[in-house]
C-alpha atoms as a PDB file:
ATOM      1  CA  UNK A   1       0.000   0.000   0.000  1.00  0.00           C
ATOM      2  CA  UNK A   2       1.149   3.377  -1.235  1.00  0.00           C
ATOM      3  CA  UNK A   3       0.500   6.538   0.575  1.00  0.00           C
ATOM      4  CA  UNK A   4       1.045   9.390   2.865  1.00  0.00           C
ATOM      5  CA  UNK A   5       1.491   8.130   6.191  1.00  0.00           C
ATOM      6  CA  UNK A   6       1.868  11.098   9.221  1.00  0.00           C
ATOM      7  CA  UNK A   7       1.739  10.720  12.940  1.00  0.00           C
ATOM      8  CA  UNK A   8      -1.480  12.255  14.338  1.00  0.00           C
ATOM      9  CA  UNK A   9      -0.640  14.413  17.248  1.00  0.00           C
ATOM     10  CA  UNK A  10      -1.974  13.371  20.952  1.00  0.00           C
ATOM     11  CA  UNK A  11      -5.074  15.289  21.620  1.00  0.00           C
ATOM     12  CA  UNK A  12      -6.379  13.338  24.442  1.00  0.00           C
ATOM     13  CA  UNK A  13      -4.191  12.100  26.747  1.00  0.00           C
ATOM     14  CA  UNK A  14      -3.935   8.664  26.095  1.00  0.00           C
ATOM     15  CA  UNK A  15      -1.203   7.088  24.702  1.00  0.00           C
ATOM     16  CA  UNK A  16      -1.018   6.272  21.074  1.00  0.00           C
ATOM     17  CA  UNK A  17       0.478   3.993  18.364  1.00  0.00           C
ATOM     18  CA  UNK A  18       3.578   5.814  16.705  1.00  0.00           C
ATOM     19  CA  UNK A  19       2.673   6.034  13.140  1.00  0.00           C
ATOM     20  CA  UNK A  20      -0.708   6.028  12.812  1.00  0.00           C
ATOM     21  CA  UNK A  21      -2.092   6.122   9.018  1.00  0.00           C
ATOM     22  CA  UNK A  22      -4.315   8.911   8.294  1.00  0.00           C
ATOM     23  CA  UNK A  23      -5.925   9.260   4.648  1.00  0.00           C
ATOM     24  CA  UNK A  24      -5.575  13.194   3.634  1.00  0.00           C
ATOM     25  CA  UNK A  25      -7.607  15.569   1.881  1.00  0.00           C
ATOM     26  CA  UNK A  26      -5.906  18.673  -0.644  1.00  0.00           C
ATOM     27  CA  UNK A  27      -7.861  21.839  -0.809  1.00  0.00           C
ATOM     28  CA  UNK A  28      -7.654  24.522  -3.652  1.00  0.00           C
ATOM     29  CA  UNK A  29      -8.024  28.107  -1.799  1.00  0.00           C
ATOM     30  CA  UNK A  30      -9.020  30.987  -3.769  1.00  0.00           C
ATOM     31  CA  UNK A  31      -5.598  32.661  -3.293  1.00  0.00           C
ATOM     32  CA  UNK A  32      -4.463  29.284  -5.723  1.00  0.00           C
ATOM     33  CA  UNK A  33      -3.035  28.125  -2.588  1.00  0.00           C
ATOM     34  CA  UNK A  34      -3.310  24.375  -2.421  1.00  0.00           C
ATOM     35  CA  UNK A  35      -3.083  22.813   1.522  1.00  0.00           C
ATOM     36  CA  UNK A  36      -3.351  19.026   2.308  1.00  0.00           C
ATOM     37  CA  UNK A  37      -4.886  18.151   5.556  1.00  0.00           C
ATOM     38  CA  UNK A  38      -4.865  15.245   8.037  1.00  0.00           C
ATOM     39  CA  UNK A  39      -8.747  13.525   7.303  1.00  0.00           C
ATOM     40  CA  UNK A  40     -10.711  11.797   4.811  1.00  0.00           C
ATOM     41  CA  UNK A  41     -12.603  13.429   1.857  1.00  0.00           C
ATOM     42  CA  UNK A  42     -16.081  13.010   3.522  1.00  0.00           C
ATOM     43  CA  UNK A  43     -14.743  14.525   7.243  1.00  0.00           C
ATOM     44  CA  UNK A  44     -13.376  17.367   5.427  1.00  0.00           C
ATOM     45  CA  UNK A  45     -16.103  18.286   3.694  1.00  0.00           C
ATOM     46  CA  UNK A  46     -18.207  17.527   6.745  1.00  0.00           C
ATOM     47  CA  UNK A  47     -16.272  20.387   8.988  1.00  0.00           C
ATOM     48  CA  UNK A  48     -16.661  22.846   5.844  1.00  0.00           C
ATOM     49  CA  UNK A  49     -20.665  22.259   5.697  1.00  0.00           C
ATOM     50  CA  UNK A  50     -20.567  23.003   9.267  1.00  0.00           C
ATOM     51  CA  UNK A  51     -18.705  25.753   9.319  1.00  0.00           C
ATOM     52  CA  UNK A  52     -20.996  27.280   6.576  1.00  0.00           C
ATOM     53  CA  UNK A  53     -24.118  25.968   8.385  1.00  0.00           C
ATOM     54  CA  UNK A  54     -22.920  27.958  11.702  1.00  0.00           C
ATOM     55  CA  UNK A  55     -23.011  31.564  12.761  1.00  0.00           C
ATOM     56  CA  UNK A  56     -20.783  34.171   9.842  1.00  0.00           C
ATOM     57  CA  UNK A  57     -17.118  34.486  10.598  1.00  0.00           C
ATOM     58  CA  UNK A  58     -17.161  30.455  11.773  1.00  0.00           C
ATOM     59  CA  UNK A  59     -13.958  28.868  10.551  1.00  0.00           C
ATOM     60  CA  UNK A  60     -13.485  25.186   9.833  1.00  0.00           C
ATOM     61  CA  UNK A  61     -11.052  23.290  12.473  1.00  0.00           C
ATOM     62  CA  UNK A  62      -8.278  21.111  10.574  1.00  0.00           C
ATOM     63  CA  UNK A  63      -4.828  19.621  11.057  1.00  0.00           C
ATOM     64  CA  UNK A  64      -2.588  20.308   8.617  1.00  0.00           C
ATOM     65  CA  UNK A  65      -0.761  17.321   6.624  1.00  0.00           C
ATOM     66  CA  UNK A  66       2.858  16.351   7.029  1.00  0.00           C
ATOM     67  CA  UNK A  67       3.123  19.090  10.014  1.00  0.00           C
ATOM     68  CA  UNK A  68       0.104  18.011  12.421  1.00  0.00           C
ATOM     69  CA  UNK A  69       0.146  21.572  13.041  1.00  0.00           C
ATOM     70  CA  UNK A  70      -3.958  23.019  13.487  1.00  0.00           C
ATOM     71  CA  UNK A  71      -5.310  25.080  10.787  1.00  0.00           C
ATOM     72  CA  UNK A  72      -8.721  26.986  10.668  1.00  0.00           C
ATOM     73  CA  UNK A  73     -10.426  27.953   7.427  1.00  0.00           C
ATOM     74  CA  UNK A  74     -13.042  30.423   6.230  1.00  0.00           C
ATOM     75  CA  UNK A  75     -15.176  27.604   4.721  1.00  0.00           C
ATOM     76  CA  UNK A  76     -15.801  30.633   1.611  1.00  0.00           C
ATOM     77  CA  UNK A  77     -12.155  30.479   0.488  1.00  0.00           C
ATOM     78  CA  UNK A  78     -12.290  26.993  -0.362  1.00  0.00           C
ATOM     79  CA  UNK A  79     -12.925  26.470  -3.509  1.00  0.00           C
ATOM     80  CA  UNK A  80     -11.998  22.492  -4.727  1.00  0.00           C
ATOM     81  CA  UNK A  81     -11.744  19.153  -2.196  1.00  0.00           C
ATOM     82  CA  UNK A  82     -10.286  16.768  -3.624  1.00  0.00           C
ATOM     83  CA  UNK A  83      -8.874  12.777  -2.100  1.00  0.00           C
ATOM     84  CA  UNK A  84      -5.426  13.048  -1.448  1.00  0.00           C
ATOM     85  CA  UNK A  85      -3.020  10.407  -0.328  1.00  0.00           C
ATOM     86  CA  UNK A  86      -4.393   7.660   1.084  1.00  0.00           C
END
């Protein structure tokens, strides 16, 4: 199996497995910008709906691929989701 493999940071507390294989998701911004982030098509498109669906100025909560760093998004920026490395 070929992929992108990254190490999802410890939110919780508890311990886990080192390498854990997360499927990512690349999204075209309307700057032409082009980020990859740390969750499956349908999740990511998931947070965006809810952002939109929420009160104006909501952002959508991410994690950035490769970096686990968090990343928030004006949902109206986005303008492509596409699958990215699974």
């Amino acid at each position: 199996m070929t992929g992108h493999s990254t190490t999802v940071p410890d939110t919780t507390g508890k311990p886990q497995p080192a390498g854990v294989a997360v499927a990512t998701t690349k999204l075209l911004l309307a700057t032409g910008t082009e980020l990859e982030v740390d969750a499956p098509l349908d999740k990511v498109v998931k947070e965006l709906e809810d952002a939109v669906r929420s009160s104006a100025g909501t952002l959508a909560r991410l994690t950035q691929a490769g970096t686990g760093e968090p990343i928030a998004l004006n949902p109206a920026h986005v303008v492509a989701v596409r699958p990215g490395k699974q």
